[in-house]
Structures are given as structure tokens and as C-alpha cells.
N, C-alpha and C. Protein backbone atom coordinates (compact mmCIF):
# COMPACT_ATOMS: atom_id res chain seq x y z
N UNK A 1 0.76 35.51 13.63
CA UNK A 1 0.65 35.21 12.20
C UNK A 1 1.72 34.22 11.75
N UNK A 2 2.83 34.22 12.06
CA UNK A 2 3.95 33.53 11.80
C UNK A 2 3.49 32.31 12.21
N UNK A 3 3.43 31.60 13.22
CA UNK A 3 3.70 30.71 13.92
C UNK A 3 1.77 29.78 13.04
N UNK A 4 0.75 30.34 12.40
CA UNK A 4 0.21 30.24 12.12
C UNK A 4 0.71 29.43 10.52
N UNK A 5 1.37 30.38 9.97
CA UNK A 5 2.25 30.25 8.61
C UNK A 5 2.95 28.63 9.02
N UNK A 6 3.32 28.65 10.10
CA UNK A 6 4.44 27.63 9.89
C UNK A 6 3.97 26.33 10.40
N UNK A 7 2.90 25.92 10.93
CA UNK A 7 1.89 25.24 10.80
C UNK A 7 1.07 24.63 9.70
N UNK A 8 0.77 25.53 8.85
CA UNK A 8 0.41 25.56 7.57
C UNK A 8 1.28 24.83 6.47
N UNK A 9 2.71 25.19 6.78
CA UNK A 9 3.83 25.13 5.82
C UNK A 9 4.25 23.56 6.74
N UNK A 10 4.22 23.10 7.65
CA UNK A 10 4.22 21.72 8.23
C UNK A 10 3.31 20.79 7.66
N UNK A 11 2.07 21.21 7.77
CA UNK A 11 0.58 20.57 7.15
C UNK A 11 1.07 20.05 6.15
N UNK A 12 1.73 21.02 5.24
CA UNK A 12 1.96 20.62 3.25
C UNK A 12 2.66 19.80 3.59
N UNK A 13 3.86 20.07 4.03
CA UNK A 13 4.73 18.71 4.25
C UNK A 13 4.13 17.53 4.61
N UNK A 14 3.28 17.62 5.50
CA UNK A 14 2.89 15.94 5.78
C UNK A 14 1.75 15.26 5.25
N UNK A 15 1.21 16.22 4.20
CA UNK A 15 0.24 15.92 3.45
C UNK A 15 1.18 15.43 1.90
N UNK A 16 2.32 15.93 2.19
CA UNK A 16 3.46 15.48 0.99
C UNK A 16 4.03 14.19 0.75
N UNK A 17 4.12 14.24 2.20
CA UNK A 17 4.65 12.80 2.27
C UNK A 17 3.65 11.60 2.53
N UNK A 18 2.25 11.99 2.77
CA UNK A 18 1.21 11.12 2.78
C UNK A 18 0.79 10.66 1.12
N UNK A 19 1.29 11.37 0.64
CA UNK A 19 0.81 11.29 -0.95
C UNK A 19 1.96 10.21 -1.87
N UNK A 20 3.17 11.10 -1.20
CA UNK A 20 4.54 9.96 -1.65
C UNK A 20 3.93 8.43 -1.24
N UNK A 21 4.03 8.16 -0.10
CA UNK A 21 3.84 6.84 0.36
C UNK A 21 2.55 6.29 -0.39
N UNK A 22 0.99 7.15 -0.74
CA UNK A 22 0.01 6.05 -1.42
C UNK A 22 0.79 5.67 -2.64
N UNK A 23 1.50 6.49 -3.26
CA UNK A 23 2.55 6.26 -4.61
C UNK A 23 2.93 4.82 -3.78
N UNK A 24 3.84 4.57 -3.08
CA UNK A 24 4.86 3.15 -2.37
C UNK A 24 3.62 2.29 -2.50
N UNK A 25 2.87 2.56 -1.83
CA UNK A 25 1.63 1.31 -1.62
C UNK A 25 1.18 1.03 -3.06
N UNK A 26 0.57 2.15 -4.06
CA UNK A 26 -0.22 1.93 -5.16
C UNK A 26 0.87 0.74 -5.99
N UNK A 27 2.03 1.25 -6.33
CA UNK A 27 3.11 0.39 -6.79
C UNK A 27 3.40 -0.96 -6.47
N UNK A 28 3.33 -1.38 -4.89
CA UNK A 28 3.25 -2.74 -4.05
C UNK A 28 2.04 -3.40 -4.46
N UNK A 29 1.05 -2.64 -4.67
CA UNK A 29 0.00 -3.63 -5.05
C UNK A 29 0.04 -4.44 -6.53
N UNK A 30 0.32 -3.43 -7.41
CA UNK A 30 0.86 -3.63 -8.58
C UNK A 30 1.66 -5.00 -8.70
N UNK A 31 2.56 -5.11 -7.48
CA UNK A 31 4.11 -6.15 -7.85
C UNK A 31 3.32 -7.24 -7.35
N UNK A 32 2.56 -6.69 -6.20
CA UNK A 32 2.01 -8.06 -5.66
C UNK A 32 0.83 -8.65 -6.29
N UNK A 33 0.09 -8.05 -7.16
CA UNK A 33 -0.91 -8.39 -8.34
C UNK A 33 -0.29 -9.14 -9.37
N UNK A 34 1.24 -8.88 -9.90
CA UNK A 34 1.37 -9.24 -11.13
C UNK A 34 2.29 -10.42 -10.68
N UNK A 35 2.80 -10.47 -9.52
CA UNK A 35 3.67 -12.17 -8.55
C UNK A 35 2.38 -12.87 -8.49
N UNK A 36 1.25 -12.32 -8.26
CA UNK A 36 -0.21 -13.79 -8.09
C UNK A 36 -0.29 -14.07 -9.57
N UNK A 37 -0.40 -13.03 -10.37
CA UNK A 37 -0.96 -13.79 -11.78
C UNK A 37 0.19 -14.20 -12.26
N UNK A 38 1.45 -14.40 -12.51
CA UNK A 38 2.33 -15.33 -12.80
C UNK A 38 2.47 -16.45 -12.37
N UNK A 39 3.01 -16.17 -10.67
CA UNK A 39 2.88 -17.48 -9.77
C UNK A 39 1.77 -18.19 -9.30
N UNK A 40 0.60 -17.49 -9.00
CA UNK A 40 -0.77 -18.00 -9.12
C UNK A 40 -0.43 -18.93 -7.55
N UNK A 41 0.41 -17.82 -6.44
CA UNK A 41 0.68 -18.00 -5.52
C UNK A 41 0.39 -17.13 -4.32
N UNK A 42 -0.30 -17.37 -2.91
CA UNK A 42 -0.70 -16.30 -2.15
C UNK A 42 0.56 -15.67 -1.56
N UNK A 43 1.17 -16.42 -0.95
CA UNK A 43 2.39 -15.74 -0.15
C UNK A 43 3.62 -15.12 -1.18
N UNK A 44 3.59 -15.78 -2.15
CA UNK A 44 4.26 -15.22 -3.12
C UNK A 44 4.52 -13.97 -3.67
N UNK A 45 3.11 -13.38 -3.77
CA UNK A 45 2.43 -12.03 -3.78
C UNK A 45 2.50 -11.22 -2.53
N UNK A 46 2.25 -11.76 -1.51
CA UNK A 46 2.55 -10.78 -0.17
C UNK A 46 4.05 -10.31 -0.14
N UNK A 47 4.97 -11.62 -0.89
CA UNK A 47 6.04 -11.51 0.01
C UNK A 47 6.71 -10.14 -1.55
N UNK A 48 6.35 -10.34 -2.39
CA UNK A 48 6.73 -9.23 -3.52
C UNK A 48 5.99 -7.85 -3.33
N UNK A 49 4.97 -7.45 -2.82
CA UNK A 49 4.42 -6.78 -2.30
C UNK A 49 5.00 -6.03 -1.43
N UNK A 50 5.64 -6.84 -0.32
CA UNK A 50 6.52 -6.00 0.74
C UNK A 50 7.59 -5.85 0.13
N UNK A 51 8.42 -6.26 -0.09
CA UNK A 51 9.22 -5.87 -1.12
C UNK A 51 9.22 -4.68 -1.84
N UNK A 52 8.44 -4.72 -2.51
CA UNK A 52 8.46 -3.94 -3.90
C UNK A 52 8.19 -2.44 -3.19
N UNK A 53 7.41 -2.19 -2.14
CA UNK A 53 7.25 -1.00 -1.48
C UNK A 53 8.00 -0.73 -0.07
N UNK A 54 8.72 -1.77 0.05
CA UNK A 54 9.80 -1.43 1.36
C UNK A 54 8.53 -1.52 2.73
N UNK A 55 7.41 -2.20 2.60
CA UNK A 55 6.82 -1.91 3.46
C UNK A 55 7.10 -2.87 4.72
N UNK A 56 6.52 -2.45 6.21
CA UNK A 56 6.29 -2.90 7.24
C UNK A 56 5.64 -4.11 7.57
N UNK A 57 5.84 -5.10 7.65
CA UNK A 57 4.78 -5.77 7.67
C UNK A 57 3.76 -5.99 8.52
N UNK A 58 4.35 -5.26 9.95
CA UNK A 58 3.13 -4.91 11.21
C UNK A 58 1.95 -4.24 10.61
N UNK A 59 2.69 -3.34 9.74
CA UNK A 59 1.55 -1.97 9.42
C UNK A 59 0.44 -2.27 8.33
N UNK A 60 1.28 -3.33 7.47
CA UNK A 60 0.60 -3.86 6.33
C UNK A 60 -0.83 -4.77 6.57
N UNK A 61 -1.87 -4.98 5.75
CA UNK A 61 -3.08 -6.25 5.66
C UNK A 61 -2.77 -5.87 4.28
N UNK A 62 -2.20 -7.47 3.86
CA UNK A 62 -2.31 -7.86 2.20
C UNK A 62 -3.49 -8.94 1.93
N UNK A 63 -4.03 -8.48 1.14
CA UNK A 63 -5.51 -9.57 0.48
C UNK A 63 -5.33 -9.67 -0.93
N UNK A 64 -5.41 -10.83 -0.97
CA UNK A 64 -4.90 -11.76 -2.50
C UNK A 64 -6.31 -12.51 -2.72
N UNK A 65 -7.62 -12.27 -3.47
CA UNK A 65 -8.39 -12.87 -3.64
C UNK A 65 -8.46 -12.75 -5.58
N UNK A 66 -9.44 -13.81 -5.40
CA UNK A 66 -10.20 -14.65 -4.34
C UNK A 66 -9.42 -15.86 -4.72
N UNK A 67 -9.34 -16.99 -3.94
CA UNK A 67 -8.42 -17.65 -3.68
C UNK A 67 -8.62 -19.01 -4.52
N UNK A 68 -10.11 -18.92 -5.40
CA UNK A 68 -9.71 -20.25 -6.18
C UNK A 68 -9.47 -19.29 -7.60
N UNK A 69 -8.52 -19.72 -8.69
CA UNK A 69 -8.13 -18.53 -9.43
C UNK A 69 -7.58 -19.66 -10.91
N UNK A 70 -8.65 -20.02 -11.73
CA UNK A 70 -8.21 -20.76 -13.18
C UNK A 70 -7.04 -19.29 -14.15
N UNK A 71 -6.75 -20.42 -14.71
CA UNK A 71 -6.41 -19.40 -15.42
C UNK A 71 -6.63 -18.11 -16.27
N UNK A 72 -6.46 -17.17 -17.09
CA UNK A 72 -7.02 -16.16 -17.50
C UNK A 72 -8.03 -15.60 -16.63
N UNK A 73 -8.49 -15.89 -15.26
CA UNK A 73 -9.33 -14.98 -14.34
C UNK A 73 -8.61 -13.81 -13.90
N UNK A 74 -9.56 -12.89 -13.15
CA UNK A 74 -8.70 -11.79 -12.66
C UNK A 74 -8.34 -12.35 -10.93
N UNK A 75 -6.53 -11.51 -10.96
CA UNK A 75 -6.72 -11.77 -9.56
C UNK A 75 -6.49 -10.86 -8.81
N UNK A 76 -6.75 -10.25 -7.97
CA UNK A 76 -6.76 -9.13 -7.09
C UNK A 76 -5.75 -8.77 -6.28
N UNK A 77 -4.90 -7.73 -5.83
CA UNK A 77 -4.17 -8.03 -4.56
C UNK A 77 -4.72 -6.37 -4.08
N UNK A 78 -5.07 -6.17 -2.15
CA UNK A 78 -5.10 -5.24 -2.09
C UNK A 78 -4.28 -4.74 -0.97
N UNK A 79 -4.24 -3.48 -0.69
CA UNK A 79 -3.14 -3.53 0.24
C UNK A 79 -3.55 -2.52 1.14
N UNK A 80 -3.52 -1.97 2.70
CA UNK A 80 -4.14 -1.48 3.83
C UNK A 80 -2.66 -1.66 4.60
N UNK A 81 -2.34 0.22 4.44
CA UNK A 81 -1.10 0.03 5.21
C UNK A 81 -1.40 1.19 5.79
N UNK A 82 -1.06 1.60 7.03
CA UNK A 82 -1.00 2.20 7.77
C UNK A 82 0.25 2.69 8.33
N UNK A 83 0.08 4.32 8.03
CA UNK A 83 1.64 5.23 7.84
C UNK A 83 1.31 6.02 9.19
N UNK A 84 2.16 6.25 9.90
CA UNK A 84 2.42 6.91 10.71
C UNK A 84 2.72 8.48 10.22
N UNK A 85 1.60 9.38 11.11
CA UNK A 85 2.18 10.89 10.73
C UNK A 85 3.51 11.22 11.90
N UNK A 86 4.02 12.18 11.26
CA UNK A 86 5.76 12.19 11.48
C UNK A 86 5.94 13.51 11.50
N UNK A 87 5.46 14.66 10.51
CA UNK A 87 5.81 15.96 11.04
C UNK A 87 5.18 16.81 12.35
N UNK A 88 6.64 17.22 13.01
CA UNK A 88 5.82 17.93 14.37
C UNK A 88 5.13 18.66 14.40
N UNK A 89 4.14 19.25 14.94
CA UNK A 89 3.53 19.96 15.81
C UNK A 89 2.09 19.62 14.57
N UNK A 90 2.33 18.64 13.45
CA UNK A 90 0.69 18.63 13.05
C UNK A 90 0.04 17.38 13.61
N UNK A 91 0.30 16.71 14.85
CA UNK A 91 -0.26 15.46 15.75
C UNK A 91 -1.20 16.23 16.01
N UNK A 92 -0.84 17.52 16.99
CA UNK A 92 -2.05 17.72 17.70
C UNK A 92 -3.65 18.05 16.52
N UNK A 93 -3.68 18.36 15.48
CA UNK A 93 -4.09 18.50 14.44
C UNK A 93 -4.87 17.35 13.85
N UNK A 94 -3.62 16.36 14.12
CA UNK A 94 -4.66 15.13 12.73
C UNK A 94 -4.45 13.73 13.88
N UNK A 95 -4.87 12.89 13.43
CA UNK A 95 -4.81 11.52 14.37
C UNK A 95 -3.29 11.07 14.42
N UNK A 96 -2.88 10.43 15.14
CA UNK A 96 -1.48 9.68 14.70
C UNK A 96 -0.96 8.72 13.44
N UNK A 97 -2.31 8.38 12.82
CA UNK A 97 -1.38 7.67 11.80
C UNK A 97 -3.05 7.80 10.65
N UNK A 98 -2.82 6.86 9.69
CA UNK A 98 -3.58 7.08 8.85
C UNK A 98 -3.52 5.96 7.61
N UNK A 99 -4.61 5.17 7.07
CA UNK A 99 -4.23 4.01 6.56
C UNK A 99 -5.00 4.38 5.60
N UNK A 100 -4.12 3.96 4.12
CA UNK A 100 -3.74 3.53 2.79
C UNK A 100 -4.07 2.97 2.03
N UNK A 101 -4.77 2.78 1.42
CA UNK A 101 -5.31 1.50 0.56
C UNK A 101 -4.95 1.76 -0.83
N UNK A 102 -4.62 0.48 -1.66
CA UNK A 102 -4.29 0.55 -2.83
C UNK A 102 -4.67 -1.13 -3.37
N UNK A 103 -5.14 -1.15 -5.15
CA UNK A 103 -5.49 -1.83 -5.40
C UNK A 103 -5.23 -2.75 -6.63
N UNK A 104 -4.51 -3.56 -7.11
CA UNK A 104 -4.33 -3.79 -8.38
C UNK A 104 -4.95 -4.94 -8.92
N UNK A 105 -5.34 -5.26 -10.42
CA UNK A 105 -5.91 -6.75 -10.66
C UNK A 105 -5.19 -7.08 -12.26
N UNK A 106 -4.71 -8.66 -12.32
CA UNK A 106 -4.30 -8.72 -13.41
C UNK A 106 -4.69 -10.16 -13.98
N UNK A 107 -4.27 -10.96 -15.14
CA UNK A 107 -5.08 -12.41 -15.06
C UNK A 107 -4.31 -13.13 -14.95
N UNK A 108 -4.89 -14.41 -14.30
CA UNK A 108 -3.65 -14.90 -13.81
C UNK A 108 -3.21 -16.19 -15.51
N UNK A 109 -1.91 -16.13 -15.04
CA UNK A 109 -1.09 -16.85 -16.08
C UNK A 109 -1.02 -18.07 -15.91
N UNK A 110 -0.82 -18.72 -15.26
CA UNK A 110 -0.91 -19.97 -15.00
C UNK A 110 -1.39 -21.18 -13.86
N UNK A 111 -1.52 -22.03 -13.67
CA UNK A 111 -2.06 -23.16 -12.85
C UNK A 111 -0.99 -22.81 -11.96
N UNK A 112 -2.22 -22.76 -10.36
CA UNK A 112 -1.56 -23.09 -9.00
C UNK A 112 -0.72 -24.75 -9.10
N UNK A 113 0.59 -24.16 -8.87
CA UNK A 113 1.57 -25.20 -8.13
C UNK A 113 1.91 -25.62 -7.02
């Protein structure tokens, strides 16, 4: 029964921290949505994106569409990150890692420079 319990009580945890991190990602998309509609720049947005969520960039696919973008349009950034599960003994349980998606859109402000 115990050892059942504490399995269980591992699970929460890494279902805890799977939830923290879509928080990191949902937020990155956000920074990297609102760096395109200011800067009305692609890498600009990736590179505030990683940033803004401390993320990986192996783990990361950032998409900044669509790529011709007037002003007052919407512009998209989305983000597909892939977190590694980390608490022991729930591997054998769930896959090794598990990917993220988050999405933000805002308009963009000004003419590509």
C-alpha cells in the first residue's frame, strides 16, 4: 500500500511541475507575440520568446506567422516545447518527455524594417 501511495504522491509532483512549465511557455508566447507586433520582426520574437521563458532552444519550435504582416493585422507566435519528465520512478509510467504548446496573437504596430 505504501509504496503504491508514494507513486501516486510522485505522479502529483510531476504533473505539478508539468503545469508550472505550460505557465513558462504560455508567458513566452505572449513576449514573443507582443516583440513581433512591435518589431514586426521574426527572429526578434524568437529571440524574446526564449528569453522571456528561460527556454531551451533544442527543445523549443517557435512559429511567428504568417510572415507577410501590414500593419494593424494579427500576428501569431506559437510555441512547441518539449519538457523532459524528471520525477523518479514515474518514467516507467509515462513517456520520457512531453511537448507543450502555447499560443499568443496581437496586432502588429508597425512596418517591417
Amino acid at each position: 500500500m505504501l509504496p503504491l501511495a508514494l507513486i501516486a504522491l510522485l505522479l502529483i509532483v510531476q504533473v505539478a511541475l508539468v503545469v508550472a512549465e505550460q505557465l513558462v511557455v504560455q508567458h513566452a508566447a505572449r513576449e514573443g507575440a507582443r516583440e513581433a507586433a512591435v518589431w514586426n520582426d521574426d527572429q526578434r520574437a524568437r529571440d524574446a520568446a526564449l528569453r522571456a521563458g528561460n527556454l531551451i532552444a533544442e527543445r523549443a519550435e517557435i512559429e511567428v506567422s504568417p510572415s507577410d504582416r501590414p500593419v494593424g493585422t494579427p500576428v501569431r507566435v506559437t510555441i512547441r516545447y518539449r519538457v523532459p519528465l524528471v520525477v523518479p520512478y514515474v518514467a516507467r509510467f509515462l513517456p520520457a518527455e512531453t511537448t507543450l504548446t502555447a499560443s499568443a496573437e496581437y496586432r502588429v504596430e508597425r512596418e517591417a524594417g
